[in-house]
Protein backbone atom coordinates (compact mmCIF):
# COMPACT_ATOMS: atom_id res chain seq x y z
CA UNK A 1 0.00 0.00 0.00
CA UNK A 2 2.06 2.91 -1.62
CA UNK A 3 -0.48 5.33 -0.54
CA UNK A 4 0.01 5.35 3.36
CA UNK A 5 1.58 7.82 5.37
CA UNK A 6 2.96 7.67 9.29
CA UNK A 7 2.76 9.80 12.00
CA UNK A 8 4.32 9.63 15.58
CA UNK A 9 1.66 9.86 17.81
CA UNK A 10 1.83 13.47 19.65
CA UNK A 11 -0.94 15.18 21.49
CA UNK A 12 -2.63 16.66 18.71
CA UNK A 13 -3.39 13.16 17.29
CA UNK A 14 -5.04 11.42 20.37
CA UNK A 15 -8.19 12.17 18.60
CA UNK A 16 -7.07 9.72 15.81
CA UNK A 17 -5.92 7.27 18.09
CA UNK A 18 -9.30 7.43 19.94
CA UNK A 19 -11.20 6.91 16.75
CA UNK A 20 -8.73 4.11 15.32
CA UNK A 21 -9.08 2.46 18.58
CA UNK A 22 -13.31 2.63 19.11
CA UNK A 23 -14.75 3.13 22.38
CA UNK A 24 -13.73 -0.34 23.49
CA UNK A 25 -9.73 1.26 22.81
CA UNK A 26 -8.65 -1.72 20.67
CA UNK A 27 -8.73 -5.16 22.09
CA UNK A 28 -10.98 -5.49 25.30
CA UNK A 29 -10.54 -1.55 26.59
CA UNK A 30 -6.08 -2.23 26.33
CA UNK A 31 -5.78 0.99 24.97
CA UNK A 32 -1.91 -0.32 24.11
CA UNK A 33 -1.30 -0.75 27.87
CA UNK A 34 -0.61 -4.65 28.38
CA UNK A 35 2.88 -4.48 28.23
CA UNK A 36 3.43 -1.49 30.32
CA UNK A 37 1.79 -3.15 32.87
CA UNK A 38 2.26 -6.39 34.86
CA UNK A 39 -0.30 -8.65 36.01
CA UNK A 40 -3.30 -7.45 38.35
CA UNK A 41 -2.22 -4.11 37.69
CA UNK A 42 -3.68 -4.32 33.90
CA UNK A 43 -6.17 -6.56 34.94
CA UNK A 44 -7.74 -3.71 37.09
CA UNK A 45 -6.98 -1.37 35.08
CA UNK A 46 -8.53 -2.11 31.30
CA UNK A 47 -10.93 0.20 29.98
CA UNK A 48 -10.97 3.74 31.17
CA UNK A 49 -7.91 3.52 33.38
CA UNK A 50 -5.49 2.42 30.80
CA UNK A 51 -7.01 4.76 28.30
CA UNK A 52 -5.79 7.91 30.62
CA UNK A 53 -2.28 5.73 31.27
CA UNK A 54 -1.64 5.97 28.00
CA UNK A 55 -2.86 9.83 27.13
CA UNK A 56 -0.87 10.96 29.90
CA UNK A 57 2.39 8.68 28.25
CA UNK A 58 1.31 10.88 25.17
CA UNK A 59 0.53 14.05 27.00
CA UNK A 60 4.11 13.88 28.72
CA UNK A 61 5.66 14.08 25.10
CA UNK A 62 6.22 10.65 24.89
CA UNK A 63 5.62 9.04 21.67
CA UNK A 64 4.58 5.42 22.35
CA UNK A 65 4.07 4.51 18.60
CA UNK A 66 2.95 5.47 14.56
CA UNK A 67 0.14 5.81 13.24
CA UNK A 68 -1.01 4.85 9.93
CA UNK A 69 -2.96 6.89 7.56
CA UNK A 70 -4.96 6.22 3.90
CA UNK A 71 -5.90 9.38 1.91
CA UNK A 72 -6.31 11.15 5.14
CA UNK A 73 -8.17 8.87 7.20
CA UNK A 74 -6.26 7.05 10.81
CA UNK A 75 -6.42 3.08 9.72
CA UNK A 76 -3.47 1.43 11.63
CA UNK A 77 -1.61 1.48 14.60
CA UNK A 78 2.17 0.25 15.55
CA UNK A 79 4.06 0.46 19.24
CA UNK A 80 7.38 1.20 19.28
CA UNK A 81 9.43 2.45 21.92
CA UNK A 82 12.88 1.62 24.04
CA UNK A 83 12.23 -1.75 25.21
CA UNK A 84 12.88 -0.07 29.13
CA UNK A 85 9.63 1.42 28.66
CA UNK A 86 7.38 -2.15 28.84
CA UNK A 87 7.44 -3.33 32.51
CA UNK A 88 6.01 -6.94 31.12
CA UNK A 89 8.96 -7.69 28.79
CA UNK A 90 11.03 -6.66 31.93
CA UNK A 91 9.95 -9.41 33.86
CA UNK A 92 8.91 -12.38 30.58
CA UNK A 93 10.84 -15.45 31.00
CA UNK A 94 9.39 -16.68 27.32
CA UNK A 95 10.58 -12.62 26.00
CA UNK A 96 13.62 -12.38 28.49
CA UNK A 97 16.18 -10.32 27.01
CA UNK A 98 18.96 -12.11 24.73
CA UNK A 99 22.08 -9.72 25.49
CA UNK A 100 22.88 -6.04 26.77
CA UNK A 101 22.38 -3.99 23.27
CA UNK A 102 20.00 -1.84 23.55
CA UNK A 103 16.71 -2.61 21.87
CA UNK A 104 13.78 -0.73 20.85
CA UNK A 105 10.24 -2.80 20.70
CA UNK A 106 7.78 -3.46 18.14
CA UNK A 107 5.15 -4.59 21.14
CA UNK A 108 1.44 -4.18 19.35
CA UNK A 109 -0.68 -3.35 15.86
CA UNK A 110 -4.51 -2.22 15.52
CA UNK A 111 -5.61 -2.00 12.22
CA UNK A 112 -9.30 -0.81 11.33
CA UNK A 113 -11.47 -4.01 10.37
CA UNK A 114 -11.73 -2.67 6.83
CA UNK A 115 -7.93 -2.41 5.95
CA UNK A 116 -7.27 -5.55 7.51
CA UNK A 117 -4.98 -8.66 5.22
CA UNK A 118 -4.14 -5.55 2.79
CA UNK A 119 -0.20 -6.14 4.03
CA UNK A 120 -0.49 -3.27 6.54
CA UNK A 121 1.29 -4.89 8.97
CA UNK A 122 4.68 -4.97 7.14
CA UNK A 123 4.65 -1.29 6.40
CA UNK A 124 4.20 -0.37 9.79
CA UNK A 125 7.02 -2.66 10.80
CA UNK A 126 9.04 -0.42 7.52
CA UNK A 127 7.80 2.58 9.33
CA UNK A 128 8.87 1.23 12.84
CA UNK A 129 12.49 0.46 12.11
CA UNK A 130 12.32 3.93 10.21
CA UNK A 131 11.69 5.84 12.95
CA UNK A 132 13.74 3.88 14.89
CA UNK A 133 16.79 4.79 12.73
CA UNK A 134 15.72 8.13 12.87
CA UNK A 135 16.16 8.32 16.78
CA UNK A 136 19.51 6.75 16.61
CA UNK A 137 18.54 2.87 17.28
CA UNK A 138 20.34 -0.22 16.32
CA UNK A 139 18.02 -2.88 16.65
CA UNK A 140 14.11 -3.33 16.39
CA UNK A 141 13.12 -6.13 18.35
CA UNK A 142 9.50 -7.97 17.80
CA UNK A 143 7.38 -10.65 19.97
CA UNK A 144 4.65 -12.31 17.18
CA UNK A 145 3.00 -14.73 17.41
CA UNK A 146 3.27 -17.66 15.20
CA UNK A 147 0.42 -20.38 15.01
CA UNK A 148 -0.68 -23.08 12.75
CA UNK A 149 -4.81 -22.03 12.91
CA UNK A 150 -6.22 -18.87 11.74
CA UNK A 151 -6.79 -16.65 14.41
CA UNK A 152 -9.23 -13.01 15.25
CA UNK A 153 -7.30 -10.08 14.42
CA UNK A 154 -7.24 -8.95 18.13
CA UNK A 155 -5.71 -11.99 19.38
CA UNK A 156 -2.34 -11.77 17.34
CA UNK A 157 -1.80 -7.87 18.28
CA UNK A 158 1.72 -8.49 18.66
CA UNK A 159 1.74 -9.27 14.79
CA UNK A 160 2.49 -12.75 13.25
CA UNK A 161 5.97 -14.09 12.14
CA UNK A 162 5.07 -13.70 8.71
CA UNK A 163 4.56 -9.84 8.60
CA UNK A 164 7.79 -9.55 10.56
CA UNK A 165 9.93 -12.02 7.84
CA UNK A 166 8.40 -9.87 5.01
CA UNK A 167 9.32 -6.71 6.54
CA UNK A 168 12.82 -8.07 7.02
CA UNK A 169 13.26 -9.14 10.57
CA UNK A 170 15.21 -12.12 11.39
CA UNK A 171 13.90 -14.91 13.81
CA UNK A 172 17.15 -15.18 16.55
CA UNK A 173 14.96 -16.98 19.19
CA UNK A 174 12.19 -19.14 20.21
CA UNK A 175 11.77 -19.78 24.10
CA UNK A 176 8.29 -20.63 23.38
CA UNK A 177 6.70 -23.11 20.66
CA UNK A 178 4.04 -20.13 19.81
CA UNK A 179 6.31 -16.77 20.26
CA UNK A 180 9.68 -16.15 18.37
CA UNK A 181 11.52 -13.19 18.62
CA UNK A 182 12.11 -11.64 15.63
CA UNK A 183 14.76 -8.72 15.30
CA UNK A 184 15.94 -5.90 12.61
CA UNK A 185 19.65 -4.74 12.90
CA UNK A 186 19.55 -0.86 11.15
CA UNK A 187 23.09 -0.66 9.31
């Protein structure tokens, strides 16, 4: 899809975000929170809670992802930040860390039903490790997952193993039958 465009979320686009995401923000009222929390933490806090989390991540000047727009209109969603900045990865045996370097995070997608399986996915992974580059990172690091059945959208948020090969990224673990980790080196 030649025709999108990507946008660091800032303030001024929370609207988008807020219409990308619905009412329900995303998958089951996340709002892009479950890996910057642990445990009963997001568990208590999905819905309206995690939507202010993350507006006041974006309201601090914090830009927690990109999003993705056709001919003007919001349609897609990537996180991507230092990897520091997801308190779940922190503590993930199956998603421990595989050496010191540091390593921004490709951690979650939303993309609007009706631009779904139009290859999406891989250009905001191309517009991840872009903007990545662009704030002096090395390495992109994913977490998809990787199943033999189909699958609703909203349960493979973290993206699938074959949007991250297309896009480039290289498989350089597997602690976990279902959930490679999948990793970009910028040159």
């Amino acid at each position: 899809m030649s025709d999108l465009s990507f946008k660091p979320l800032k303030r001024n686009l929370w609207t988008d975000l807020e219409e990308l995401f619905g009412s329900h923000g995303a998958c089951g009222g996340c709002w892009c929170m479950h890996w910057k929390l642990r445990g009963k933490a997001y568990d208590e806090a999905k819905g309206y809670e995690t939507r202010q989390m993350h507006k006041s991540i974006v309201d601090s000047g914090t830009v927690s992802g990109l999003l993705a727009y056709l001919h003007g209109d919001v349609v897609g969603w990537v996180a991507v930040e230092p990897r520091s900045a997801y308190e779940r990865l922190a503590h993930s045996r199956t998603l421990k860390p595989l050496d010191d370097e540091p390593v921004w995070s490709v951690t979650c997608f939303f993309v609007g039903k009706k631009f779904r399986n139009q290859g999406i996915h891989v250009e905001l992974l191309n517009a991840a490790v872009n903007y990545v580059k662009s704030k002096g990172g090395r390495i992109v690091e994913g977490y998809p997952t990787e199943t033999n059945k189909e699958m609703p959208a909203p349960f493979a948020f973290t993206g699938t193993a074959s949007a991250f090969a297309k896009a480039g990224f290289k498989e350089v673990a597997r602690n976990s039958p279902t959930r490679p980790i999948f990793r970009f080196a910028i040159e």
